[in-house]
Structures are given as C-alpha cells and as structure tokens.
Protein backbone atom coordinates (compact mmCIF):
# COMPACT_ATOMS: atom_id res chain seq x y z
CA UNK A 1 126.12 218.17 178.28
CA UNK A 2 128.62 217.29 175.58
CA UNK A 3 130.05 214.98 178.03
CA UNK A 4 127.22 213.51 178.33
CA UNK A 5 126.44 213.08 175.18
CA UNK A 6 129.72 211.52 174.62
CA UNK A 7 131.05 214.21 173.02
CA UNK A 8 134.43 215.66 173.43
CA UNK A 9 134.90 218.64 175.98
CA UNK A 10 136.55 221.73 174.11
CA UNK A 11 138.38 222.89 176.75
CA UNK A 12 140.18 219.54 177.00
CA UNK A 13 141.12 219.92 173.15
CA UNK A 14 142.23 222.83 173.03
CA UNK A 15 144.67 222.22 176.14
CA UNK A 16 145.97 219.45 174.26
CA UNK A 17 146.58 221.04 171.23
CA UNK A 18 148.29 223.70 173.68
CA UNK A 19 150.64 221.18 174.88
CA UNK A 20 151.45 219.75 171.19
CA UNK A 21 152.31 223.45 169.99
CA UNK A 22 154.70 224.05 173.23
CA UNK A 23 156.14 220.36 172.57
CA UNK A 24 157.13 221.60 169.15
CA UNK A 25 158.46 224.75 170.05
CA UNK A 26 160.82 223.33 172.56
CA UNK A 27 162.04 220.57 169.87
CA UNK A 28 162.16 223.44 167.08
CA UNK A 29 164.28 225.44 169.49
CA UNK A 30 166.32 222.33 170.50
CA UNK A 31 166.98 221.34 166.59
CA UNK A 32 168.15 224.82 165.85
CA UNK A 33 170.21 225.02 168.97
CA UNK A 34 172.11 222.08 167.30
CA UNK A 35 171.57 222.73 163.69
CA UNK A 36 173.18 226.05 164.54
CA UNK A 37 176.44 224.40 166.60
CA UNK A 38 176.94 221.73 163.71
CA UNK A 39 176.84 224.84 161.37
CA UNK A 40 179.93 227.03 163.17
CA UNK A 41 182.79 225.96 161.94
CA UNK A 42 185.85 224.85 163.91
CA UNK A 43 188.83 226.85 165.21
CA UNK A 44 191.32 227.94 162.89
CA UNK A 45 193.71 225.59 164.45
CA UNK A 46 191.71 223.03 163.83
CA UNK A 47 191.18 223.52 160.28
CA UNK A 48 195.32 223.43 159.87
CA UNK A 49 196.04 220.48 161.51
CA UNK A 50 193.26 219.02 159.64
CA UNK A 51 195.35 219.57 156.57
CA UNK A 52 198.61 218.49 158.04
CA UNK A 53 200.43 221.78 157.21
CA UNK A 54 201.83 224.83 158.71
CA UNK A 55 202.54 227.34 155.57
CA UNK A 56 204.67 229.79 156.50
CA UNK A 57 205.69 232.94 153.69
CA UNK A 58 209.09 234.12 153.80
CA UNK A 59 211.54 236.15 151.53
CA UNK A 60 214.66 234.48 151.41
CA UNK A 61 217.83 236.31 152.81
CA UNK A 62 220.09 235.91 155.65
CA UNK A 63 217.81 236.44 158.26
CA UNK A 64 214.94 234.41 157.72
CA UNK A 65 215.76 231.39 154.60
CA UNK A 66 218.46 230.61 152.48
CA UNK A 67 219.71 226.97 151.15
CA UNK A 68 222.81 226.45 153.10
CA UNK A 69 225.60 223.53 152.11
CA UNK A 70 223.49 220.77 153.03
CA UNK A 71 219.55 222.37 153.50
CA UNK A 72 218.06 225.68 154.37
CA UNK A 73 218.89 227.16 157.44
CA UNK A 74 217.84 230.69 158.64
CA UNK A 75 216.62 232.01 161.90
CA UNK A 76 212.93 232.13 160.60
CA UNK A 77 213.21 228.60 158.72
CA UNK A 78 214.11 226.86 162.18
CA UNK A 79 211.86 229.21 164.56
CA UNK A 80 209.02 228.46 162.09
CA UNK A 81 209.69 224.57 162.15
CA UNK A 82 209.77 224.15 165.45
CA UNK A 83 206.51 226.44 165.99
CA UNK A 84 204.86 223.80 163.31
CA UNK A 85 206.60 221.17 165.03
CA UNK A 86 204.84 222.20 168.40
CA UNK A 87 201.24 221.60 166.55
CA UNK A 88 202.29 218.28 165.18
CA UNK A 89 202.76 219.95 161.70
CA UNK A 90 205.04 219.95 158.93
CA UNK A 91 206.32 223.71 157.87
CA UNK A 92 205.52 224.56 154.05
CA UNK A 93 207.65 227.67 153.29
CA UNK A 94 205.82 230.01 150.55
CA UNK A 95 208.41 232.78 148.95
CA UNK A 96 207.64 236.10 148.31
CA UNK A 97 209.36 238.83 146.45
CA UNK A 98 208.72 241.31 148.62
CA UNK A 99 207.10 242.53 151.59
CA UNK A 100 204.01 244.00 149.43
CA UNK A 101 203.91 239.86 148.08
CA UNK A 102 204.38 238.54 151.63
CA UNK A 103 201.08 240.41 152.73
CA UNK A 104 199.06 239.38 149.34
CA UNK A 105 200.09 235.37 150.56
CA UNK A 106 197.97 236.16 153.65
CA UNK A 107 195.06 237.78 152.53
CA UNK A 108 194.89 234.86 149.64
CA UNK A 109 194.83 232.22 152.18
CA UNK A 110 198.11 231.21 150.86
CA UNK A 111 199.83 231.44 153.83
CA UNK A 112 198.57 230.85 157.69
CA UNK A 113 201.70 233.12 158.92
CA UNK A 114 204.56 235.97 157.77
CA UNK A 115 207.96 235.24 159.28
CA UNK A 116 210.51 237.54 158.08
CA UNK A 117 211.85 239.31 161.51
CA UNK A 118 208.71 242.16 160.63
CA UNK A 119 209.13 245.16 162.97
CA UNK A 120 205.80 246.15 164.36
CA UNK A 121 205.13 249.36 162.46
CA UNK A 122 202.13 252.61 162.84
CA UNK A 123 200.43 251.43 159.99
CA UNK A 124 198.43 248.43 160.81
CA UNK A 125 196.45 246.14 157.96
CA UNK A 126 193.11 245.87 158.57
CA UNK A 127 192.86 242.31 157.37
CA UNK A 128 195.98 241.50 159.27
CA UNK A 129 197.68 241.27 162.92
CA UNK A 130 200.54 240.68 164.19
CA UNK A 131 201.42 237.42 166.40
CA UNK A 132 203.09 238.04 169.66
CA UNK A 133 206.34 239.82 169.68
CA UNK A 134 209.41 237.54 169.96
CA UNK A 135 212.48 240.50 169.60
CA UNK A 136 213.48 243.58 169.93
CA UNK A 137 215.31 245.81 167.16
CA UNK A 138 216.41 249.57 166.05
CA UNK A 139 216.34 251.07 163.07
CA UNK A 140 220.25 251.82 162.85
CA UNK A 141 221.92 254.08 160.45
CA UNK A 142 224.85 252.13 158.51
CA UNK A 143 227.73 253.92 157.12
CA UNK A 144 231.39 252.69 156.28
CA UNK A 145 234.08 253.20 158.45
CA UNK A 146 236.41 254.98 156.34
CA UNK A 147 233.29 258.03 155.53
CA UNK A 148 233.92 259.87 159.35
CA UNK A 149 231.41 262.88 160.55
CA UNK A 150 227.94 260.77 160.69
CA UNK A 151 227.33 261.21 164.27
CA UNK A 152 223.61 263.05 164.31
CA UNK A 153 221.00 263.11 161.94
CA UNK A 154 221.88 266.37 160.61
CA UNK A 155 224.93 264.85 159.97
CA UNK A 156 223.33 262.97 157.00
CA UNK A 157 221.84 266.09 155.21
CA UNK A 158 222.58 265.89 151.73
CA UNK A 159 224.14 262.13 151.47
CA UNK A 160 222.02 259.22 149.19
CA UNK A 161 221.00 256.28 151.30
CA UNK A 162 218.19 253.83 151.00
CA UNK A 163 216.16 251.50 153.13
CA UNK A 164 214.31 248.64 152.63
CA UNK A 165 210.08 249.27 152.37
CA UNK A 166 208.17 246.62 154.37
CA UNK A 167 209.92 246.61 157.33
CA UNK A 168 208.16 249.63 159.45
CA UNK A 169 210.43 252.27 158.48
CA UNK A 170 208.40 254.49 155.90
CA UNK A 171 206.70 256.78 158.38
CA UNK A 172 209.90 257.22 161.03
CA UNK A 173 211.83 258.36 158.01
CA UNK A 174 209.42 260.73 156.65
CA UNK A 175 209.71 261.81 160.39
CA UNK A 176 213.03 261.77 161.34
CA UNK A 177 214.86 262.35 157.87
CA UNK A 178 212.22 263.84 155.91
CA UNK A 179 213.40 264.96 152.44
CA UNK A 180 212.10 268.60 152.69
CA UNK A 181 214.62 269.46 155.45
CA UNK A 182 217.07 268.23 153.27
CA UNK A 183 217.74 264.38 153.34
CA UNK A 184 217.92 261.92 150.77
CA UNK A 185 216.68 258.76 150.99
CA UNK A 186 214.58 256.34 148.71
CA UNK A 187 212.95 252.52 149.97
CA UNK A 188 213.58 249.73 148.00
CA UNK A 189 211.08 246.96 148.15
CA UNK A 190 213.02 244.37 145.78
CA UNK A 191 216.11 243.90 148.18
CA UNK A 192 217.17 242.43 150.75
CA UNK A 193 219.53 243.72 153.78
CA UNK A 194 222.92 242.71 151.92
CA UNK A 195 222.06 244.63 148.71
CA UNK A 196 221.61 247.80 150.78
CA UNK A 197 224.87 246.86 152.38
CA UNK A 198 226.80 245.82 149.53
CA UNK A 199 226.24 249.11 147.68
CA UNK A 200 227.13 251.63 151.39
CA UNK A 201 230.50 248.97 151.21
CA UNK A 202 230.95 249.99 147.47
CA UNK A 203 230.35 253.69 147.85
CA UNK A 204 226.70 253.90 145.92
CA UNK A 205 225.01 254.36 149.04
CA UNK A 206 226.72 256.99 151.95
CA UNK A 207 224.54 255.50 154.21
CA UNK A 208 221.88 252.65 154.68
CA UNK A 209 219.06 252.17 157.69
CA UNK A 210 218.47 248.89 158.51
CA UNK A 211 216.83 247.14 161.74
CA UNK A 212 219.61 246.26 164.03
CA UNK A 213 218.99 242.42 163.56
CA UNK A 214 219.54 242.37 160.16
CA UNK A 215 222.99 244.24 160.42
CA UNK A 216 223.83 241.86 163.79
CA UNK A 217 223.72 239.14 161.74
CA UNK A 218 225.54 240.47 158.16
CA UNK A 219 228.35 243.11 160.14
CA UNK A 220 230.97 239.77 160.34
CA UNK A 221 231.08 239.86 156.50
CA UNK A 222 231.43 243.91 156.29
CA UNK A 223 234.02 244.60 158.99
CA UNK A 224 234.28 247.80 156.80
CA UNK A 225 230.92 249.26 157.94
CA UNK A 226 229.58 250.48 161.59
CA UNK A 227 226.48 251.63 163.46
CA UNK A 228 226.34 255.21 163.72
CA UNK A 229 223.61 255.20 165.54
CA UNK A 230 219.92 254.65 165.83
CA UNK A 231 216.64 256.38 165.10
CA UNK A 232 213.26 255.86 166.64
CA UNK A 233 211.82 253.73 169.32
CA UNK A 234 212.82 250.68 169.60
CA UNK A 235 210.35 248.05 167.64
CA UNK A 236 208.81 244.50 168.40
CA UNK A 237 209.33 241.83 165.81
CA UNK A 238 206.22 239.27 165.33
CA UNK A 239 204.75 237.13 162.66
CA UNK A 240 201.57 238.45 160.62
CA UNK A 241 198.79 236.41 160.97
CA UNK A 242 195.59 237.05 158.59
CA UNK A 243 192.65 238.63 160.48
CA UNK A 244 190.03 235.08 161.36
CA UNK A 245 186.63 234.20 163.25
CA UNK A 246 189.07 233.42 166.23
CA UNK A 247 192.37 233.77 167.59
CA UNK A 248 193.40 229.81 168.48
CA UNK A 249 196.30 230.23 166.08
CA UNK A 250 197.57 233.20 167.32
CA UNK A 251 196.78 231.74 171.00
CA UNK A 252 199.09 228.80 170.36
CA UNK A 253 201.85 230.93 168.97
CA UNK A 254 201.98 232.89 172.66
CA UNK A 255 201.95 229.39 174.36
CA UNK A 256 204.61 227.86 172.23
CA UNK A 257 206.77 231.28 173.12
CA UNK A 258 206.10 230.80 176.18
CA UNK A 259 207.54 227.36 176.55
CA UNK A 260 210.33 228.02 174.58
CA UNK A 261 211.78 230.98 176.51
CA UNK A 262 211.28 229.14 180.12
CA UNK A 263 213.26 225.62 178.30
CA UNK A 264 215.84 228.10 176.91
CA UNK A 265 215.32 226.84 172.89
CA UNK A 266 214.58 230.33 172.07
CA UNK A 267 217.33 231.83 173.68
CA UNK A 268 219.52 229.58 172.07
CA UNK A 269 218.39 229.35 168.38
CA UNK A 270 218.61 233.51 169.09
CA UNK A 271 221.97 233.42 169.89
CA UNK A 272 222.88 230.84 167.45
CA UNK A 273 221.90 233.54 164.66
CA UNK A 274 222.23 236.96 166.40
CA UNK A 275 224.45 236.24 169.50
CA UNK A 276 227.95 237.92 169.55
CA UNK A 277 229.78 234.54 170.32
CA UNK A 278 232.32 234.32 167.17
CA UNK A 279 231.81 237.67 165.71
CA UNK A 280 235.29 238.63 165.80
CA UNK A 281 237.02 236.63 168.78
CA UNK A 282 238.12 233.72 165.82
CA UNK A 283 240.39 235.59 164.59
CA UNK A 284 241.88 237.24 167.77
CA UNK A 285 245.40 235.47 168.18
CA UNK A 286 245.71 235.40 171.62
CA UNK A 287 242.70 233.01 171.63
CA UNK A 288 243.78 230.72 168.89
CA UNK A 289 247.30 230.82 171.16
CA UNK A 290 246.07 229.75 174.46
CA UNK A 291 243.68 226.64 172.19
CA UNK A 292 246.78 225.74 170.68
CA UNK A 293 248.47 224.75 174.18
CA UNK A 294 245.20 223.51 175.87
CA UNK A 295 242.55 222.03 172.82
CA UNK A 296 245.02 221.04 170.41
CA UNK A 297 247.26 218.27 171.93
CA UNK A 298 244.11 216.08 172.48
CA UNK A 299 243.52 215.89 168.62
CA UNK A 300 246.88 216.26 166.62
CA UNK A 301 247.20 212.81 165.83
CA UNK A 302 244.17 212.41 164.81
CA UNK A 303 244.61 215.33 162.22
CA UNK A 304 248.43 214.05 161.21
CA UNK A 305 246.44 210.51 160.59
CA UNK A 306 243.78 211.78 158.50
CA UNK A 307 245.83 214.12 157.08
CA UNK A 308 248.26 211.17 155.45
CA UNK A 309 245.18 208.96 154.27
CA UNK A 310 243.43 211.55 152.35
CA UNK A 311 246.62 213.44 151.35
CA UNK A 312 245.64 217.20 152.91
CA UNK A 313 247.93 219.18 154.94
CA UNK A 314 246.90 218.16 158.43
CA UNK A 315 247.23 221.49 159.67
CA UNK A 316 244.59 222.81 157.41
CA UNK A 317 242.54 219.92 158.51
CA UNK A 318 243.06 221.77 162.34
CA UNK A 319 242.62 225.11 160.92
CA UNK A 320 239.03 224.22 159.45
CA UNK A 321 238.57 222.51 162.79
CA UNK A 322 239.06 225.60 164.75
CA UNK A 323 236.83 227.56 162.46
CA UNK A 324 233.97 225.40 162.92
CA UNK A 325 234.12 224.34 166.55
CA UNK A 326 237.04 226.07 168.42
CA UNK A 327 238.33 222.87 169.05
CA UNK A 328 235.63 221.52 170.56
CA UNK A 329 234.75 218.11 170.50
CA UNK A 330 231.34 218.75 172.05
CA UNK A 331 230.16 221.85 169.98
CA UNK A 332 226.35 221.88 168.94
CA UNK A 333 224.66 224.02 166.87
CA UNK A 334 220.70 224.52 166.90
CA UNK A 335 220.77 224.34 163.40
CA UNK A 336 221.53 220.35 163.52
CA UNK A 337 225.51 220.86 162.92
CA UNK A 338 228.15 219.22 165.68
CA UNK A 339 231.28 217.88 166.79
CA UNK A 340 234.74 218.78 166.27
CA UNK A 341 234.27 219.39 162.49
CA UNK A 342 230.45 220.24 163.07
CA UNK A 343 228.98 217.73 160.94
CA UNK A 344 225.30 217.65 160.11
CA UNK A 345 223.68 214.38 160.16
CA UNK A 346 223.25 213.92 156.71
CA UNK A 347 226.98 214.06 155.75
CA UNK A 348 227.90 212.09 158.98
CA UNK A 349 225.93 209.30 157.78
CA UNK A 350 227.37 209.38 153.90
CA UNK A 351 230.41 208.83 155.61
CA UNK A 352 229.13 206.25 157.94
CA UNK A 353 230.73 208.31 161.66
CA UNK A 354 229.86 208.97 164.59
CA UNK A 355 229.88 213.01 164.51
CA UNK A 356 230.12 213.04 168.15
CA UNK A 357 233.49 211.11 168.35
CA UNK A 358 236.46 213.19 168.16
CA UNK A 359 237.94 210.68 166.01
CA UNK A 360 234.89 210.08 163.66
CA UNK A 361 234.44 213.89 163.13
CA UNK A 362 238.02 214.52 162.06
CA UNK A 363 237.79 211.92 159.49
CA UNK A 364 234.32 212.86 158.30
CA UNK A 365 235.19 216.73 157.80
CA UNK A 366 238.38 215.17 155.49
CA UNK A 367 236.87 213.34 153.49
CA UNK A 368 234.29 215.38 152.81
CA UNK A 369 236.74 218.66 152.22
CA UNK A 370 239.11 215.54 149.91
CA UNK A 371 235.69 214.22 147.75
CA UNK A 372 234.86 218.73 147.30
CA UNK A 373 238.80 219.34 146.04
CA UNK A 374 238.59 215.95 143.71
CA UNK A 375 235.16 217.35 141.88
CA UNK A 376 236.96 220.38 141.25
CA UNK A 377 238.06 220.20 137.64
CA UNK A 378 241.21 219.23 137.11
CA UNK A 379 242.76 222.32 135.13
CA UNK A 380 242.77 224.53 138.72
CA UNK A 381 246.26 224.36 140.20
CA UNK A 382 247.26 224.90 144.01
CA UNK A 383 247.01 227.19 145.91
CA UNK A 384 243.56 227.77 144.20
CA UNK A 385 242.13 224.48 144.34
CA UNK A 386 242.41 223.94 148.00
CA UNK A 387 240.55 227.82 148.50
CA UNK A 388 238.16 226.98 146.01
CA UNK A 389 237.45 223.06 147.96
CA UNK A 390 236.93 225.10 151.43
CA UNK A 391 234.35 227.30 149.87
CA UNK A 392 232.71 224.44 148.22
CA UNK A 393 233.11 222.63 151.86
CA UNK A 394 230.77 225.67 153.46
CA UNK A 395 228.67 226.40 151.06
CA UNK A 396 228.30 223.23 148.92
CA UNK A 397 229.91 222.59 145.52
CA UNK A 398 226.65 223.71 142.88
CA UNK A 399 227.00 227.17 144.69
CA UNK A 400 230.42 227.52 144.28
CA UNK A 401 229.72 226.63 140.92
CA UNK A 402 226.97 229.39 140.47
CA UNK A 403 229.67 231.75 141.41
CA UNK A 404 232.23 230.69 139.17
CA UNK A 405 229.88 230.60 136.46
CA UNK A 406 228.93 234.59 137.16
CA UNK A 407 233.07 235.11 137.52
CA UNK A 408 233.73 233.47 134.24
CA UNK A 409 230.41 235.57 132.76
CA UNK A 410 232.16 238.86 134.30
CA UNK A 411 235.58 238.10 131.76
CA UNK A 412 237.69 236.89 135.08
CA UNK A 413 239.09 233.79 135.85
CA UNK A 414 236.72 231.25 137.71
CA UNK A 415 239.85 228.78 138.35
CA UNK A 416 241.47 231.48 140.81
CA UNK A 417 240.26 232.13 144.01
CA UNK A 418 240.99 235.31 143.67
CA UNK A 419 239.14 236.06 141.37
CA UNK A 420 236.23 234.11 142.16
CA UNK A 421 235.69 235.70 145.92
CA UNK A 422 234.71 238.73 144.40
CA UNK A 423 231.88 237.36 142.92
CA UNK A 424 230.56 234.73 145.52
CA UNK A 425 228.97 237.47 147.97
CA UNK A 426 226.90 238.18 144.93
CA UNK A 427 225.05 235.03 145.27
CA UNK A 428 223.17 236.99 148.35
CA UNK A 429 221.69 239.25 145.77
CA UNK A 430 218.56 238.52 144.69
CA UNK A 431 218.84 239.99 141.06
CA UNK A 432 222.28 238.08 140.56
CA UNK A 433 220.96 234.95 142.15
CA UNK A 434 217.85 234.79 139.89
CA UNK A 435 220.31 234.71 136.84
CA UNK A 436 222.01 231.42 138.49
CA UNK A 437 220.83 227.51 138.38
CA UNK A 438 220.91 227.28 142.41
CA UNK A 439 219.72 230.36 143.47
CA UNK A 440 220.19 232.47 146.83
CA UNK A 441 223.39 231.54 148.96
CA UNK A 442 225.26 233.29 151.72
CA UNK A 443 228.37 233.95 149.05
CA UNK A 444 229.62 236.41 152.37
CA UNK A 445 229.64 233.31 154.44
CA UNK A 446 231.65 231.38 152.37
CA UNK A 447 234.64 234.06 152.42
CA UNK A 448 234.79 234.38 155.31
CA UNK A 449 234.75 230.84 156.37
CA UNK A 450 237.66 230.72 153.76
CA UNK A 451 239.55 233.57 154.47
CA UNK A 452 239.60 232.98 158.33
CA UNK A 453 240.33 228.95 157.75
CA UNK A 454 243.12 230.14 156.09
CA UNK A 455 244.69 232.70 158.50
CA UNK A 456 244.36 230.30 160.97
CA UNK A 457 246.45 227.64 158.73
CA UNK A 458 249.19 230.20 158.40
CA UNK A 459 249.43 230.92 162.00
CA UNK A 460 249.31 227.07 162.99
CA UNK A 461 252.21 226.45 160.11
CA UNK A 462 253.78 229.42 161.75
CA UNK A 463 253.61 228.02 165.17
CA UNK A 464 254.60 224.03 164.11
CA UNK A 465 257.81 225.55 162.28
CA UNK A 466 258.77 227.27 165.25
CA UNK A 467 257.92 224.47 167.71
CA UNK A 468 260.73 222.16 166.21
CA UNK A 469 263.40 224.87 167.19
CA UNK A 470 264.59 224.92 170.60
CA UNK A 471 263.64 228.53 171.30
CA UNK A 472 260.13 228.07 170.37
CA UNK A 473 257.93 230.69 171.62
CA UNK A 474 255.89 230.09 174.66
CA UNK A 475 251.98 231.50 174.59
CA UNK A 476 252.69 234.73 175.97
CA UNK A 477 254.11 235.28 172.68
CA UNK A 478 253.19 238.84 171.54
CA UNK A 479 249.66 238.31 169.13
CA UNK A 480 252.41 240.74 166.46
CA UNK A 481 254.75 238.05 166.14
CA UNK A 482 251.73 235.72 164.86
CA UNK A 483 251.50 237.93 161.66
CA UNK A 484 252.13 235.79 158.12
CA UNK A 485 251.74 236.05 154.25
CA UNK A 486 248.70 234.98 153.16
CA UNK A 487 249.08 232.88 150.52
C-alpha cells in the first residue's frame, strides 16, 4: 500500500541502512588495522641504523680498549668494529668506570651493547641480557711464582687476595672461598686486571682470581706469576644487550658470529689477542738461531743500508725487526699492523712506503725509530736515549712522556731508562693514568717490547762478532753460549 502510494517500503530502508552500518564497520576495522601497524614502531635494528651508530660501552684495559702508538686497539675495540661494520655502522665507544657504570649506560639508552669480555654470571638483570656467547674462560687463582704451597683451595686459608666485582665472580667466591671458613678476599670494582696483578707481583696481594682471558693476555708482562689453578665451571663470555620490544639486534649479533667463525676472522682476531703464538718462543735462542741462518740473509743489506742513512746500529734495526715480525716479510696482524717492521697504514703513508715491500718496511720502521730518538730531548745520553726511542717507537712518544713525567714526579730520573721502566707499567693503572695528560697505555707492553728488542740486539752483536772469526759457531751452537751483558 505504501508502494503504492509511492511511498518508501521500510523493509527496503532499513536493509540499506543495514548495509551502510556493515560498510562502516569493515572500513573502521580496516583503518584501525592500519592505524595500528603505522603506530608499532620498527625493529630495534632499525632504529640504529637509522641513526648511523653502533655505541658500544667499554672500560678501558688490556682486554677490551686502550690507545695504542698509533690508535686504540683491544680485542673488544676491533670485535665491536667489525660487528658495527657488519650493519653498515660506525662504532661509538662509551667509557665506563666500572662494571656497576657499564650496566647504568644500558639501562640509560646510552649504550646499544656492553663489550668488556663479561662472563655470564647467576645473577641475571632483569632489564638486561646477554648476546650470544663468543668465549670460554675460568676463574683462575693467580699467585707468584716465588710464594710455593697454593695447590688447593684450602691452600689459600688465611692469605689477602682480591678480585675484580662485575665480572661473575661474587657468588662462586662466597661459594668456594667463603670468608667464614676462613678466606680472605675483598672485590674491587675500580680496577682493572693489571692492578690486581701488579699488587700479587709486588707482594700486597698473596693471591688474585681473575678470568683466564684476562691473565692469557697480561702473563707475558708478569713472567713472575702462574695459574695455580681454577675454580668453578667454566663461563661464557657475551655482550649485554638492554632488555627491548624485540630481539633483531641480538638476532644479528648470532648471524654476524656465525659468519665470522665459518670465514675464520674470529678465530684470528682471537688468537691475535689471546693465542699463545709469541708468548715466550721470542726469546727462546734456539729460534732466533735457526732465523738467523734462514730469515736473515735475505734482509741484511737492507738493514746495513738503512742503518748508514739514518745513523742507527743496523743490528738494532734487525733486532726490532725480529721482535715485530720474526723476520717475516709477510707478517699481518688483524689489528691493521704488517710487514717486516709491521707498519700500520698510517705511519707507512707519513713515510710515503710500501709496508708490504721488504725494502720499504725496513726503511719505514728507521725512520720512524730515528724521527722518536731526535724528539727526545737532547740532555739524555746513550745508552738511554736509544731505550727510551724504542719505547716511544711501541707505545708512541706523549706516553712515554706521561711516564717520564710520573718518574720525574716520583724524585727519579726520567732521562734513564732505568729508571723510567719502573714507572711505565703504571700507565695501565687507572688511578695513575687519570693523573696523566694521555691517559691509559699498555706501559707493560712497552718493556717488554724494549727489553726483548734489546736481548735480541745483544745476541745478534754477539753472533756478527763471532761470524768474522774463522771458528765462528755453527747453529747447533749450545742456546748457553748465546748469554750477554745487557747493557
């Protein structure tokens, strides 16, 4: 009838308005589906490489950073770099204090990642995680060679020693040495692994625990002190990562591992740092006997000719050689150093060679050692100012300078070398190092790079004196016969 009437039918409204409602549902449900996606935010990993940046927090010591002769090397510094590297990223390093510090830089967003060879501990941050485990280490007991009789744990009843907070050793102490039963221990969380070991070589400390990669890579500058032996399970090392909406981050880290293992980079940046190659065969005579006859010959004239122009014995020339590279023409580090004289880049290109030519390396590494003895001031006599020039050589001049700076402060005499070894391991102290212009430096590496540079000269003077009598020795000399006066 309301048809008729020209009306319209109810039934066919309110079926279209039916249809309206259920066309607006499915476009409200459609908007919010996509109002909703544009509202999650993106991946972690995404949000970095938007900002172009890997920061990475750190403590500087001779594990992880330190400013080396010409830049900062360290096994974290490089693993870190080429992690950021992987990502298209450059590495920002953030320094903390202390382990306490390196935490607070992740859960301030200060830092996307903790590298600083962390052993997996019980306790576990809530707001943190760690990455996927990269090594292996022990907590090892440290004692000097000369204190005999630590052999078991009950062994160290009664004796002082210390280890460093931070580093997952709290609760296996309080288990395996606890103080009730006897033991004496305290953590330190302002030190680093050479303070701990500086004081068990003075006699401070009878005994220091210490994960076994901190110790693998400081025992060639304490020949005096020796693993007595370990405590606890072995521990994974991994980064910290801060707690996020996702895991991309953290993902990438386990790919990148991945990668690196099956190319062998890993392996070799490990073994570069914490490998056994050079500990103490360099200074094993036989060794240096057998290069003399068979690496030698293909470089002495090089050294004699290099030797005249910049006016440096040319067998001190060989002997720093030998120290760096064995003698090899083709020796590489990971950390960017190579050739004969293992030259890094930088200083291959102030001096305009080719690092990789036997030739060009020789007469890079004397110049460079000839330009460190001329800056030296000119009151410092020999023997001294040729010591003092091969420290500067390894470790760069403004640390040697730091270190004769804290002699001098210390009433010795920063113009003798003497005098001014003593003080340069400090420079691996943190307190000492905050009270000098450059900062942290591996003082220990420069002695030894010294000290071994110069046994080696007085066993190649040694063996060039004898070679110009006719009943020179021949290599199956006895190593006993190869014994000299320092100078």
């Amino acid at each position: 009838a309301a048809a008729a009437q020209g009306q319209p039918n109810v039934q066919i409204i309110l079926a279209r308005v039916l249809r309206v409602k259920v066309a607006c549902l499915i476009i409200a449900a459609i908007l919010a589906v996509a109002l909703g996606a544009c509202s999650q935010p993106p991946p972690t990993l995404e949000v970095i490489r938007a900002g172009g940046e890997l920061r990475v927090a750190t403590l500087i010591s001779a594990t992880t950073y330190y400013d080396g002769a010409h830049g900062p090397l360290g096994f974290e510094y490089d693993f870190a770099r080429s992690f950021a590297k992987s990502l298209g990223l450059e590495a920002r390093f953030v320094f903390a204090r202390d382990y306490r510090e390196l935490r607070a830089l992740l859960h301030d967003n200060k830092a996307h990642i903790a590298a600083a060879l962390l052993p997996i501990g019980t306790a576990v941050d809530p707001g943190l995680r760690y990455g996927p485990s990269y090594a292996v280490t022990r907590q090892a007991v440290i004692h000097h060679r000369d204190r005999t009789g630590f052999e078991t744990k009950d062994d160290l009843q009664g004796h002082p020693g210390a280890a460093l907070d931070g580093r997952g050793v709290a609760t296996l102490l309080e288990r395996e040495l606890p103080r009730e039963a006897g033991y004496s221990w305290v953590l330190h969380d302002d030190a680093v692994a050479d303070d701990l070991l500086q004081a068990v070589h003075d006699g401070t400390l009878d005994f220091a625990v210490l994960p076994s990669l901190d110790f693998d890579t400081a025992r060639v500058y304490y020949p005096e002190l020796e693993t007595a032996f370990t405590i606890g399970q072995p521990q994974p090392v991994a980064w910290l990562f801060r707690r996020g909406r996702d895991d991309s981050l953290w993902q990438a880290q386990l790919e990148f591992l991945r990668q690196a293992r099956e190319t062998g980079v890993f392996d070799a940046l490990f073994e570069n740092y914490f490998g056994r190659n050079g500990d103490f065969d360099y200074v094993e005579s036989r060794a240096l006997l057998r290069h003399y006859d068979e690496r030698l010959p293909a470089y002495r004239d090089d050294f004699v000719t290099m030797g005249e122009r910049t006016n440096v014995d040319w067998r001190l020339l060989a002997a720093m050689a030998y120290q760096e590279s064995l003698w090899r023409a083709d020796a590489r580090s990971p950390t960017g150093v190579r050739g004969l004289m293992m030259l890094t880049r930088r200083t291959a290109e102030l001096f305009e060679v080719d690092r990789l030519d036997a030739s060009d390396s020789i007469e890079g590494g004397a110049r460079y050692f000839a330009e460190m003895k001329e800056k030296l001031p000119a009151r410092i006599d020999e023997p001294d100012r040729t010591w003092l020039a091969l420290a500067a050589y390894n470790i760069g001049p403004a640390h040697l300078e730091d270190a004769r700076v804290l002699t001098d402060r210390a009433g010795d005499d920063p113009d003798r070398w003497a005098d001014v070894r003593s003080h340069l391991p400090k420079l691996a102290n943190k307190r000492w190092a905050r009270k000098t212009r450059f900062g942290y430096a591996r003082g220990h590496q420069a002695v030894h790079f010294v000290e071994n540079t110069r046994r080696y000269y007085d066993v190649l003077r040694w063996l060039e004196t004898e070679a110009a009598v006719p009943t020179a020795p021949s290599t199956a000399t006895p190593s006993s016969k190869l014994v000299s006066p320092v100078l």
